[in-house]
Structures are given as C-alpha cells and as structure tokens.
C-alpha atoms as a PDB file:
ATOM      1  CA  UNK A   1       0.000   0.000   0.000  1.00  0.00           C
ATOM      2  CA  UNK A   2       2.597   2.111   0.528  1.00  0.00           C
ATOM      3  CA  UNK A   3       4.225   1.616  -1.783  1.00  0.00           C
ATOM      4  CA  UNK A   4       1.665   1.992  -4.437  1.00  0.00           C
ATOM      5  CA  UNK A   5       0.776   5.414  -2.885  1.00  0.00           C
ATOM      6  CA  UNK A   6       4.428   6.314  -3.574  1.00  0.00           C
ATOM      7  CA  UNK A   7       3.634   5.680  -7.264  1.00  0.00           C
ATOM      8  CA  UNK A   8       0.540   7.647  -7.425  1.00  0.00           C
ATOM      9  CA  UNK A   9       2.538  10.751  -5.752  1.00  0.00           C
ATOM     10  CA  UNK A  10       4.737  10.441  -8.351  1.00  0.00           C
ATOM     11  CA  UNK A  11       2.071  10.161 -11.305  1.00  0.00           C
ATOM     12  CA  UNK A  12       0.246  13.318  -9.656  1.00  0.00           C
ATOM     13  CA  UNK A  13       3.050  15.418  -9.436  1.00  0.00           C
ATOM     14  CA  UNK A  14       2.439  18.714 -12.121  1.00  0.00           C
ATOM     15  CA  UNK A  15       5.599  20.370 -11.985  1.00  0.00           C
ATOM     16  CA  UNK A  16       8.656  18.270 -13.889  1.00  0.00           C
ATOM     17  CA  UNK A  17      11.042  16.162 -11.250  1.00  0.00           C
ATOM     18  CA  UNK A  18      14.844  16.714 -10.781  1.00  0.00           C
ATOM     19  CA  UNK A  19      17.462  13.813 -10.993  1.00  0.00           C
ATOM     20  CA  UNK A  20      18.036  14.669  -7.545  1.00  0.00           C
ATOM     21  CA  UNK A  21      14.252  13.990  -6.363  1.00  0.00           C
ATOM     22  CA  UNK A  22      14.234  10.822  -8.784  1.00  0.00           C
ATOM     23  CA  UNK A  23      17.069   9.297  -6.705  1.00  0.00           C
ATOM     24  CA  UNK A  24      15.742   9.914  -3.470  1.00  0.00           C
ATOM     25  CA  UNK A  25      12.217   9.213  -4.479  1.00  0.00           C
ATOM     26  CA  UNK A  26      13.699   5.200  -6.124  1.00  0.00           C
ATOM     27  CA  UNK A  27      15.716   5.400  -2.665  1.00  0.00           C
ATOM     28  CA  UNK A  28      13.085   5.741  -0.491  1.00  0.00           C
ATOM     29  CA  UNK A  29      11.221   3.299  -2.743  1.00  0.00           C
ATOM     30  CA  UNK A  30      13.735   0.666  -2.591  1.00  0.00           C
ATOM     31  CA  UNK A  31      13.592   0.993   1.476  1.00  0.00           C
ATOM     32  CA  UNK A  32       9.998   0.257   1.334  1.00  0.00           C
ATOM     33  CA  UNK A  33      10.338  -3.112  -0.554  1.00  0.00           C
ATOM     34  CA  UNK A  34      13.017  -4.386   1.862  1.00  0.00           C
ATOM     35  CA  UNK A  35      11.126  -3.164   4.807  1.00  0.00           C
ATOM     36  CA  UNK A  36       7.004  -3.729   3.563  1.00  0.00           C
ATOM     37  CA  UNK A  37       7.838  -7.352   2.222  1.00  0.00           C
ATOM     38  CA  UNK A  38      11.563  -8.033   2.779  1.00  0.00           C
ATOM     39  CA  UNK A  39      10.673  -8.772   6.643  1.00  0.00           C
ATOM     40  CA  UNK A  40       7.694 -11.104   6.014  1.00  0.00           C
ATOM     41  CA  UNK A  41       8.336 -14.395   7.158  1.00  0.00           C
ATOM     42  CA  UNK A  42      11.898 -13.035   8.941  1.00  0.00           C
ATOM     43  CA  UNK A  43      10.330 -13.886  12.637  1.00  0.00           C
ATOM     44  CA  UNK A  44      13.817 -13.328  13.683  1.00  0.00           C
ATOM     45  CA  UNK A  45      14.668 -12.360  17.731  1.00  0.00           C
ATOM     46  CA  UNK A  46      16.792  -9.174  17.851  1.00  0.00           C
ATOM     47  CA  UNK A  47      18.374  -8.319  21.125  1.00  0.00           C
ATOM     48  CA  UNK A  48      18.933  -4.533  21.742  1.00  0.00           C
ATOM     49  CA  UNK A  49      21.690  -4.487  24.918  1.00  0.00           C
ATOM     50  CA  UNK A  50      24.927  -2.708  25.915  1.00  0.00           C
ATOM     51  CA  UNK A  51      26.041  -3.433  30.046  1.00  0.00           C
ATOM     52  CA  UNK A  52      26.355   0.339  30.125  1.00  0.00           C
ATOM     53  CA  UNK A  53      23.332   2.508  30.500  1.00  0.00           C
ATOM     54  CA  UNK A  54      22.586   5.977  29.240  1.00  0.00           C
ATOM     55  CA  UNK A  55      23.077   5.142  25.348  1.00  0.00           C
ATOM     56  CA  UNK A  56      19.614   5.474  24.019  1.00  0.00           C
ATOM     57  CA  UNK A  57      18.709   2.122  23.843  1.00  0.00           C
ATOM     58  CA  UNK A  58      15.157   2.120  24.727  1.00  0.00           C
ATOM     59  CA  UNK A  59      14.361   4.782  22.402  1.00  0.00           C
ATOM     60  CA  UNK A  60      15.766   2.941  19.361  1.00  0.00           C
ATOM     61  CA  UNK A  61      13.865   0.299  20.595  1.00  0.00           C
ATOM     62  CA  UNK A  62      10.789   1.748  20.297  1.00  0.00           C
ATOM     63  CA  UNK A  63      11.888   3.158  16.851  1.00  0.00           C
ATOM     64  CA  UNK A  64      12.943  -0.189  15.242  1.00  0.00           C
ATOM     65  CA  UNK A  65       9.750  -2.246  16.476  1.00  0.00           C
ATOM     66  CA  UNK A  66       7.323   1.048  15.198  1.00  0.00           C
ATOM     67  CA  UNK A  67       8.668   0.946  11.862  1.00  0.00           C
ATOM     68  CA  UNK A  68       8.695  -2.841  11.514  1.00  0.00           C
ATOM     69  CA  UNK A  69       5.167  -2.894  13.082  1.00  0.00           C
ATOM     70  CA  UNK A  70       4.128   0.087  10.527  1.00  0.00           C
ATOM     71  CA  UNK A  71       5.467  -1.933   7.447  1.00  0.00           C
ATOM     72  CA  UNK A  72       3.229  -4.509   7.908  1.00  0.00           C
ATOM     73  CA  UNK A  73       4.986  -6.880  10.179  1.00  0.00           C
ATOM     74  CA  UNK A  74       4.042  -8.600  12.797  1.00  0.00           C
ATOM     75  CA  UNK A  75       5.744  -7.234  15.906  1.00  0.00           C
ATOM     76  CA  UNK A  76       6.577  -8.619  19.960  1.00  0.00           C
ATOM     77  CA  UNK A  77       8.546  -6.349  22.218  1.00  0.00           C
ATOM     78  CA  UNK A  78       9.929  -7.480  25.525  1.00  0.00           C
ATOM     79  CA  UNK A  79      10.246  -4.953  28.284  1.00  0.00           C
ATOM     80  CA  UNK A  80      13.169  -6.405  30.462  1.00  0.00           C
ATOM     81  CA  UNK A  81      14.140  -3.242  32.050  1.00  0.00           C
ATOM     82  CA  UNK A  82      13.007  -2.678  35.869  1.00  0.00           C
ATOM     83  CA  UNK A  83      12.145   0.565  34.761  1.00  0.00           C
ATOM     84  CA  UNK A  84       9.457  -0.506  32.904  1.00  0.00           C
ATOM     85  CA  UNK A  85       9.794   2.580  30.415  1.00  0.00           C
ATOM     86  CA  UNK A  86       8.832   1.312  27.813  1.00  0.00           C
ATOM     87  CA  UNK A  87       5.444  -0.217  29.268  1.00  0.00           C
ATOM     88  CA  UNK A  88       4.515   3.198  30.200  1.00  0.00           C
ATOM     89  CA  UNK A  89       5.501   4.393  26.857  1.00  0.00           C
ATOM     90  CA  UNK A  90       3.183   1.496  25.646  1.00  0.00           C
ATOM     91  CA  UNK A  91       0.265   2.363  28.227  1.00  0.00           C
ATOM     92  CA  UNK A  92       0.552   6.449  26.716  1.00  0.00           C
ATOM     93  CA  UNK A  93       0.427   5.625  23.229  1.00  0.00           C
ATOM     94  CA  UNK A  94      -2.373   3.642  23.593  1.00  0.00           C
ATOM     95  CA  UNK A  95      -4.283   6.373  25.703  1.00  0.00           C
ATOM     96  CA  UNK A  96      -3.716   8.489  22.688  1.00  0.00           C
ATOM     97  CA  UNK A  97      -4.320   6.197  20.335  1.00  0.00           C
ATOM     98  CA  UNK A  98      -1.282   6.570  18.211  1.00  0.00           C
ATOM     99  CA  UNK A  99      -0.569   2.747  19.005  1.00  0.00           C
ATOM    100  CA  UNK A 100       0.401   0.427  15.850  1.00  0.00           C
ATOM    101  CA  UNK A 101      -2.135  -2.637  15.523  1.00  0.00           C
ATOM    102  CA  UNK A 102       0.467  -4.821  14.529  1.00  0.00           C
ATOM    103  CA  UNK A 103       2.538  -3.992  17.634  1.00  0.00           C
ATOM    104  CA  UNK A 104       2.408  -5.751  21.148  1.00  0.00           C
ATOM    105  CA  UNK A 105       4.577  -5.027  24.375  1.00  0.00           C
ATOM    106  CA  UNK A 106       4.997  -7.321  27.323  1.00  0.00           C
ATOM    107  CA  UNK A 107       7.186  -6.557  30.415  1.00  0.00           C
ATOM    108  CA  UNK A 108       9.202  -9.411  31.717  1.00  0.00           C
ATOM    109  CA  UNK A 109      12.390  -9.533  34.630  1.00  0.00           C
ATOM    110  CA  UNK A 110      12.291 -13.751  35.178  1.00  0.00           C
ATOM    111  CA  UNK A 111      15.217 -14.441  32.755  1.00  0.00           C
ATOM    112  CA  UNK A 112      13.252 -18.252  32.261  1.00  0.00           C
ATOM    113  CA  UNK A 113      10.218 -16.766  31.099  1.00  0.00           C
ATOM    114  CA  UNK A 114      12.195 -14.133  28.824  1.00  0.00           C
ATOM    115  CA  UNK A 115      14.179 -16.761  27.360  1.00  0.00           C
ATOM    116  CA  UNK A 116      10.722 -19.011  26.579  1.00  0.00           C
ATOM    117  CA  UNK A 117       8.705 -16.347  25.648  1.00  0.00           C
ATOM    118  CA  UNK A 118      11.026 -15.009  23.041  1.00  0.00           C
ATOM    119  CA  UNK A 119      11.569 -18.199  21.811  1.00  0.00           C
ATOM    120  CA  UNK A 120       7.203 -18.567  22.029  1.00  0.00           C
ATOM    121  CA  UNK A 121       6.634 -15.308  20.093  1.00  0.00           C
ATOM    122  CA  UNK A 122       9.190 -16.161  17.287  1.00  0.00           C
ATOM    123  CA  UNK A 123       7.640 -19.699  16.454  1.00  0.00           C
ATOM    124  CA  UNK A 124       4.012 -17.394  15.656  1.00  0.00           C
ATOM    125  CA  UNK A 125       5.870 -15.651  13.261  1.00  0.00           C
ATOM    126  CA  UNK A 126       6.641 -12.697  14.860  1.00  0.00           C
ATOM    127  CA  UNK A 127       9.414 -10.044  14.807  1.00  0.00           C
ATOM    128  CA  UNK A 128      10.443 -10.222  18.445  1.00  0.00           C
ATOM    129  CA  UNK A 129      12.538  -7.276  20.191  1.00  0.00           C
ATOM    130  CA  UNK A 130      14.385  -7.925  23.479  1.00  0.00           C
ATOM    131  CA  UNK A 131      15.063  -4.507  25.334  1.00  0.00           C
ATOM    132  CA  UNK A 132      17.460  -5.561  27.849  1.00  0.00           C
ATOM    133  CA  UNK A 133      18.226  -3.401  31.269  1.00  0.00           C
ATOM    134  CA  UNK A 134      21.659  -1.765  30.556  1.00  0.00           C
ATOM    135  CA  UNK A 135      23.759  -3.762  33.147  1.00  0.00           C
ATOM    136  CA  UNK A 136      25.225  -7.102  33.316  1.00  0.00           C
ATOM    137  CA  UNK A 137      22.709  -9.932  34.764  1.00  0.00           C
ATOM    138  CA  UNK A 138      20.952 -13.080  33.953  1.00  0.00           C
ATOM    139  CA  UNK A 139      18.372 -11.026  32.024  1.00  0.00           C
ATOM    140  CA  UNK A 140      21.154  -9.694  29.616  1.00  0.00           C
ATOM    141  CA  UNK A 141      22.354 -13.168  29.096  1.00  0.00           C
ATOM    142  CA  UNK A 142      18.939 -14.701  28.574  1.00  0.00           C
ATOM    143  CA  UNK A 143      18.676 -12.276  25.524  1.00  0.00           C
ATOM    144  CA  UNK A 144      21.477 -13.617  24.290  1.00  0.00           C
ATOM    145  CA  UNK A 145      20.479 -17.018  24.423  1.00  0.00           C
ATOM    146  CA  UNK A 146      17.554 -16.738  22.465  1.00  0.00           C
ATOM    147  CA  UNK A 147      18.455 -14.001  20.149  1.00  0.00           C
ATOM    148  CA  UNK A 148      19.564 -14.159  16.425  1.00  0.00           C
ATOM    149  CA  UNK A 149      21.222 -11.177  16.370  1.00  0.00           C
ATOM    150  CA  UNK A 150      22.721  -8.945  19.143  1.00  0.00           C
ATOM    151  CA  UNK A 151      22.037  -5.113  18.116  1.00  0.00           C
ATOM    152  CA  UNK A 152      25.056  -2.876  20.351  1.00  0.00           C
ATOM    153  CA  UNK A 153      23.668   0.483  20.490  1.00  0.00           C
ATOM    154  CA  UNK A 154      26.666   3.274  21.494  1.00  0.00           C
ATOM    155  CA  UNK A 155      27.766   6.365  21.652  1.00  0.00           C
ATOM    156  CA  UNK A 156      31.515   7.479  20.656  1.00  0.00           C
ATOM    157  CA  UNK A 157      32.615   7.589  24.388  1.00  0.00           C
ATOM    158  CA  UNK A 158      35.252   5.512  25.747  1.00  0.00           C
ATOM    159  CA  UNK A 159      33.124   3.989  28.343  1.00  0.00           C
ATOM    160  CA  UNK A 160      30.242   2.965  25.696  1.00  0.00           C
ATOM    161  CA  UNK A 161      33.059   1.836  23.170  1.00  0.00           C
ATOM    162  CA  UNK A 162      34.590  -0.471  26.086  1.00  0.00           C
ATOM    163  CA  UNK A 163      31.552  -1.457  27.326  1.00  0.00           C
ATOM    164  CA  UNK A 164      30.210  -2.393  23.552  1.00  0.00           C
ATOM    165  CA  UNK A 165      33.055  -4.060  23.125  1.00  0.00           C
ATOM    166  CA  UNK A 166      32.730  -6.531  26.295  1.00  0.00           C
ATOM    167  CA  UNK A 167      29.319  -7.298  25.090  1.00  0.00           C
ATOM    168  CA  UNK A 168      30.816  -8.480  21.725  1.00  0.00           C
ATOM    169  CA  UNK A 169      33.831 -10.368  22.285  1.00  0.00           C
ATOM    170  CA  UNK A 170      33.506 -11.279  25.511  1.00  0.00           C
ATOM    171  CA  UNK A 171      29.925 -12.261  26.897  1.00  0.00           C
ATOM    172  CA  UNK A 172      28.501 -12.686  22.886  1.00  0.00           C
ATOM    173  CA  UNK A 173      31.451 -15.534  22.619  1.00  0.00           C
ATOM    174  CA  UNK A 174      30.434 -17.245  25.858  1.00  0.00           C
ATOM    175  CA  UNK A 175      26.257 -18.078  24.196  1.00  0.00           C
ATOM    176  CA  UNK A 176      28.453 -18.959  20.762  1.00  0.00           C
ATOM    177  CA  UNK A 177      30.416 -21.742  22.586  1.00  0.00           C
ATOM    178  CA  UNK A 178      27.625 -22.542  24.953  1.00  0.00           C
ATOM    179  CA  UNK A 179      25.286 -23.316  22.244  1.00  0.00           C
ATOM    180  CA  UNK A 180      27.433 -24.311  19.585  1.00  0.00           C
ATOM    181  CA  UNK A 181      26.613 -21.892  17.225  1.00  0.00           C
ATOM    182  CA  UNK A 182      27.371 -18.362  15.296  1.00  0.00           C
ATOM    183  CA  UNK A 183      25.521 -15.223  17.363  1.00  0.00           C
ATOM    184  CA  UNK A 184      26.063 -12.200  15.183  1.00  0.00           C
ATOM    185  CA  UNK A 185      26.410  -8.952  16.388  1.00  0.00           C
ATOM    186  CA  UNK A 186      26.004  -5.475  15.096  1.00  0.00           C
ATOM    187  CA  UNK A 187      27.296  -2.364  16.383  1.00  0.00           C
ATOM    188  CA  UNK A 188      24.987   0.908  15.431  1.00  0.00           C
ATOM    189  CA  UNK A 189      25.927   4.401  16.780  1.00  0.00           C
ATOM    190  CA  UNK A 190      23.471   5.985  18.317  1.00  0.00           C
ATOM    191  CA  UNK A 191      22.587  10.017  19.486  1.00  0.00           C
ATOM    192  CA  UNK A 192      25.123  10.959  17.084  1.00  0.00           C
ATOM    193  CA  UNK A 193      25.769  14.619  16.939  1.00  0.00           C
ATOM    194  CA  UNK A 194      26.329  15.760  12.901  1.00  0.00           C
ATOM    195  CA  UNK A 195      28.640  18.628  14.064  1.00  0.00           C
ATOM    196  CA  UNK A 196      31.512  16.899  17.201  1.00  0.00           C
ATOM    197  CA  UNK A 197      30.917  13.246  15.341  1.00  0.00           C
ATOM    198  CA  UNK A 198      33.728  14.957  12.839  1.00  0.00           C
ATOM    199  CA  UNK A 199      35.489  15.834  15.774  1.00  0.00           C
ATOM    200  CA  UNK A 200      39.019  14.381  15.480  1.00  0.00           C
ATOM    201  CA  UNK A 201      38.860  13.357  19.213  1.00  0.00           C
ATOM    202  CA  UNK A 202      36.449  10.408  18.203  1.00  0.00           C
ATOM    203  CA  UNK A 203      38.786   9.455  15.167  1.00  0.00           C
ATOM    204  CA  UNK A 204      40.757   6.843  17.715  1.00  0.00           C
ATOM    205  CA  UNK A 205      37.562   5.108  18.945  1.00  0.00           C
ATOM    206  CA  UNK A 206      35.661   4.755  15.463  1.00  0.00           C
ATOM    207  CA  UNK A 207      39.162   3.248  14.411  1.00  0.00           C
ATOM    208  CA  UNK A 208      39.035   0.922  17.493  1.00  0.00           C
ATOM    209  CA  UNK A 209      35.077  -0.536  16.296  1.00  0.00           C
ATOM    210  CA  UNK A 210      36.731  -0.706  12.824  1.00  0.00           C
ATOM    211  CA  UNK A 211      39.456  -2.934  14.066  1.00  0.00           C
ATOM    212  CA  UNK A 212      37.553  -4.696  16.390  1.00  0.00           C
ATOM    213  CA  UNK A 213      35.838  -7.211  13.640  1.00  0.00           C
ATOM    214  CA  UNK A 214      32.238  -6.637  15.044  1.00  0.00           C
ATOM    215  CA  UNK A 215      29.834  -5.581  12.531  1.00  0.00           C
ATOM    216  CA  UNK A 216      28.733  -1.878  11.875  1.00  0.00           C
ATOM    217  CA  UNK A 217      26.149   0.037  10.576  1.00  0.00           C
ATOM    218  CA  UNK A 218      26.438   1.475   7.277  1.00  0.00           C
ATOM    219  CA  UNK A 219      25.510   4.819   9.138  1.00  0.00           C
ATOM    220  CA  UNK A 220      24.748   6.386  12.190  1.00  0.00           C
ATOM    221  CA  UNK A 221      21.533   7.461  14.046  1.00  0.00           C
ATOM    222  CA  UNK A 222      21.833  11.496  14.051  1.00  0.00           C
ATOM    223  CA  UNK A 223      20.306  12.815  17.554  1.00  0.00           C
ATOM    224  CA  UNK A 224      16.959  14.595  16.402  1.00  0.00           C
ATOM    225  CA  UNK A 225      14.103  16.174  18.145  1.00  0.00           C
ATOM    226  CA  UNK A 226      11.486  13.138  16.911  1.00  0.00           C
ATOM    227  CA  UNK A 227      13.401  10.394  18.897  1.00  0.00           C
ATOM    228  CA  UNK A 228      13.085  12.587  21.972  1.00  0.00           C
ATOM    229  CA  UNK A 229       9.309  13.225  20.819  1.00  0.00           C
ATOM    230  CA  UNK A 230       8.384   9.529  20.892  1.00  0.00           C
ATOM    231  CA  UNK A 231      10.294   9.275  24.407  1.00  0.00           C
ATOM    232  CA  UNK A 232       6.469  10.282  25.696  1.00  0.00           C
ATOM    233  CA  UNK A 233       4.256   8.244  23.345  1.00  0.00           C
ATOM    234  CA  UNK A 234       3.792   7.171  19.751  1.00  0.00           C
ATOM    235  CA  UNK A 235       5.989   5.705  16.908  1.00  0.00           C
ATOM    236  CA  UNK A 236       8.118   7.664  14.361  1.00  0.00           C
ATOM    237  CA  UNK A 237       5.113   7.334  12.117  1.00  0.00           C
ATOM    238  CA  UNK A 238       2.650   8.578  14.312  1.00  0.00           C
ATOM    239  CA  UNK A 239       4.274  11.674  15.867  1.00  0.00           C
ATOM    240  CA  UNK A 240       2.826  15.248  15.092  1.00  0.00           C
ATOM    241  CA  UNK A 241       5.251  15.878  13.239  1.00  0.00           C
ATOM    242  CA  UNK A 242       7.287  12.839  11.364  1.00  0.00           C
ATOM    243  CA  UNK A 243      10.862  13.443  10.414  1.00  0.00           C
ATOM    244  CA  UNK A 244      11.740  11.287   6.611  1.00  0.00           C
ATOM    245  CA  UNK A 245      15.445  11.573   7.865  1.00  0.00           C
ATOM    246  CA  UNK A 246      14.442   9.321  11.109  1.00  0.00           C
ATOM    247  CA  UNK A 247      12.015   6.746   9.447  1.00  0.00           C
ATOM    248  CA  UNK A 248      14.582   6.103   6.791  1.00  0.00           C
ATOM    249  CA  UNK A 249      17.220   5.858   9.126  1.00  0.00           C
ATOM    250  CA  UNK A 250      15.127   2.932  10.760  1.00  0.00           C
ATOM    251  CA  UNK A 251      14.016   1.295   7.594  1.00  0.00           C
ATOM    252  CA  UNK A 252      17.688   1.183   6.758  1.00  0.00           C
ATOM    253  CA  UNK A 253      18.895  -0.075   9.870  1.00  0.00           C
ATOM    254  CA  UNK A 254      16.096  -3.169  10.270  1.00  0.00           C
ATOM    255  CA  UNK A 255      17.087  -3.605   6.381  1.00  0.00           C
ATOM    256  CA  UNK A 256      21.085  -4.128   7.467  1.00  0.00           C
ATOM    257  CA  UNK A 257      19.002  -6.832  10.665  1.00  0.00           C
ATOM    258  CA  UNK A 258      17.665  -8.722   8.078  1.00  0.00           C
ATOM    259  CA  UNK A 259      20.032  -8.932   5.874  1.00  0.00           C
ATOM    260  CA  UNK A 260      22.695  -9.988   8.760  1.00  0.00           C
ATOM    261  CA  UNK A 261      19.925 -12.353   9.988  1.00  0.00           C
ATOM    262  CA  UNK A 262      19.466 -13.814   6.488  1.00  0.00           C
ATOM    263  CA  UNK A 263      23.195 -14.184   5.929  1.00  0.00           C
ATOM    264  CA  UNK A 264      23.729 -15.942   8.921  1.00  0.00           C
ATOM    265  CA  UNK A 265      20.722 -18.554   8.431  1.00  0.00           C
ATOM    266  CA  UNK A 266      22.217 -19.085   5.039  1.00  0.00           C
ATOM    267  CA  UNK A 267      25.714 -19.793   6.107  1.00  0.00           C
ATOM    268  CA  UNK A 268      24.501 -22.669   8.813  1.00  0.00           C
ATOM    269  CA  UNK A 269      22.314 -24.091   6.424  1.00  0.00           C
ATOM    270  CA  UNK A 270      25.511 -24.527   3.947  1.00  0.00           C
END
C-alpha cells in the first residue's frame, strides 16, 4: 500500500522532477520493498543491549519495532528493564491512540520466562525485540540465548566503546560456545551529533570498532528532536510531526538486521 501510494505521488506530481528527487524518491522506494515485504516471514529475535546505561537504547527500541510494526509486520517487544519505560511508553500511546495494531509489548524480569517467551513469540511468526536493562545480569544473558542477532547500540565515548566491546567479544562468545553456534552482532551508533561526530577526538575510537571485527552500521543514528518526541508516546510514524530523515534511518537499519539475519541462516544451512 505504501508503496503503491508512492507511485501515485509520483504520477500526480504537475511540476517536472529533478534527478536529484528521482534518486531519493527510487531510494526511499527501494527501502519500502526491503522493509514492507523483505521482513515477512523473517520472525527473527533481535536483542537490543549494551552493560552500560545511558546510550539510548530504549528509544531505538521503540523506533525499530514502530517501523517494523508500521510496514506490515508482525511485531513482539519485551520490556526487560526494571524501569518498565517502555510499558509506560506502551500504556501512553495507547491512551492516545497513536498505538500500531500490529505492535504488542509485554514486560518481563524472570530471565526463564524471557528466554521461553522469546523463543514462544518467534515460532508465531513474529518479529520479536528484546530490550534488555543496561547492566550485566541473567536477564542480559537470557537475551542472548535466544536471540539471532545482538544489536550494540553506542555512543563514541570511551566507556560505551569499552563497554560495547565486552558485550561483543567477551559475553557474545560465551552463548556462541555454549550453544554451539554463530551469534552475530552489530554495532549501530546511536545520538550521534552531525557537528563533534567529525570531531578528530572520536577518530581513535571509530578506528578501534573498525578494528575490532564486530559488525557496523552502514551509518549512524543522528540525535533529532522526533526520537526525543516519541520518548512520551507514539511511533516515528505517528508523531505530530514525522521526520523522513528518522524513518529512513530505521528502515535502513532493520534492512542491514535482516540482511545480517538472512546471511547468517544461510551460512549454517551450507
């Protein structure tokens, strides 16, 4: 549907269009397939953690599961957080009714029942997303036990970077050998200021998640006002105001999920 509206935009447009708007218009475009019909049938456990706290986890949470939920999927998050932000988030959208049909939340701190319902979830056919607390406990490595792939949100600080990197070659490893199999992991950096993320004083940390082997994300998340927006309720789609940058930065990113997901199913079954 979307994607057909896209076309009659296009078709209705009077005035002539630029190579420019062609590009980004087939861009956008080519997002939407991946997203709308590239996901279908994916029902693939993605486990958002870093041991450190204060990286803006939650929120891309809640940005990753909207979009997926918007595209058509069907969608399971997993509050593990003692917080229990996001449920509140969850109760406030609904209140407003800016709440995605396709979209259901759970909260959950009994590592067992994480683990199982997960695991549950995925075997409907369900995208499932695993917010995990931002420490080190048995909920963080229940996540990993049942996940697929291991998202790593940071920021360019030395105390994400380190604590990113324990996550991925340290506890990540343990689950590999444990269950005798490949957990991939992918780094995305998150809250990332356009203006100091050129700053030369991050050049020695970027170069150490280079070096590091651990997957990256083609980009970064840029720190804008609509994350913060949906902090109180609502998606990325369903905000006042929507921000195109920000919904094709998350179509984008679950694209580079599936496609690690994907390449990892295809490599066991070789």
């Amino acid at each position: 549907m979307m994607i057909a509206s896209w076309q009659l935009s296009i078709i209705n447009r009077r005035r002539p269009i630029s190579n420019g708007q062609l590009k980004r218009c087939q861009k956008r475009r080519a997002r939407l397939i991946i997203v709308s019909f590239g996901t279908k049938g994916a029902s693939m456990i993605v486990t958002i953690a870093n041991p450190k706290g204060g990286t803006g986890k939650t929120t891309l949470v809640r940005a990753l599961s909207g979009t997926a939920a918007h595209a058509g999927n069907d969608v399971f998050l997993i509050d593990a957080d003692s917080r229990a932000n996001t449920m509140r988030w969850v109760t406030m959208s609904k209140q407003m009714e800016v709440w995605p049909d396709r979209l259901e939340a759970e909260s959950c701190l009994d590592p067992d029942r994480i683990y199982r319902m997960a695991l549950d979830r995925q075997r409907e056919g369900k995208i499932v997303f695993v917010d995990i607390e931002g420490t080190t406990n048995e909920n963080l490595f229940a996540g990993l036990y049942c996940a697929d792939i291991v998202l790593i949100p940071l920021q360019t600080t030395q105390d994400d970077v380190v604590a990113g990197m324990q996550l991925a070659l340290n506890h990540i490893p343990v689950v590999e050998d444990d269950q005798k199999r490949k957990l991939p992991s992918l780094i995305v950096i998150n809250q990332h200021d356009l203006v100091t993320g050129r700053a030369k004083a991050h050049a020695p940390l970027r170069e150490i998640l280079r070096e590091s082997g651990v997957a990256l994300t083609s980009q970064p998340i840029a720190r804008r006002a609509c994350y913060q927006s949906i902090g109180a309720a609502g998606t990325l789609q369903t905000v006042a105001t929507p921000d195109p940058k920000a919904i094709a930065e998350m179509e984008t990113l679950l694209g580079e999920i599936l496609a690690l997901y994907r390449s990892t199913a295809e490599g066991v079954q070789a």
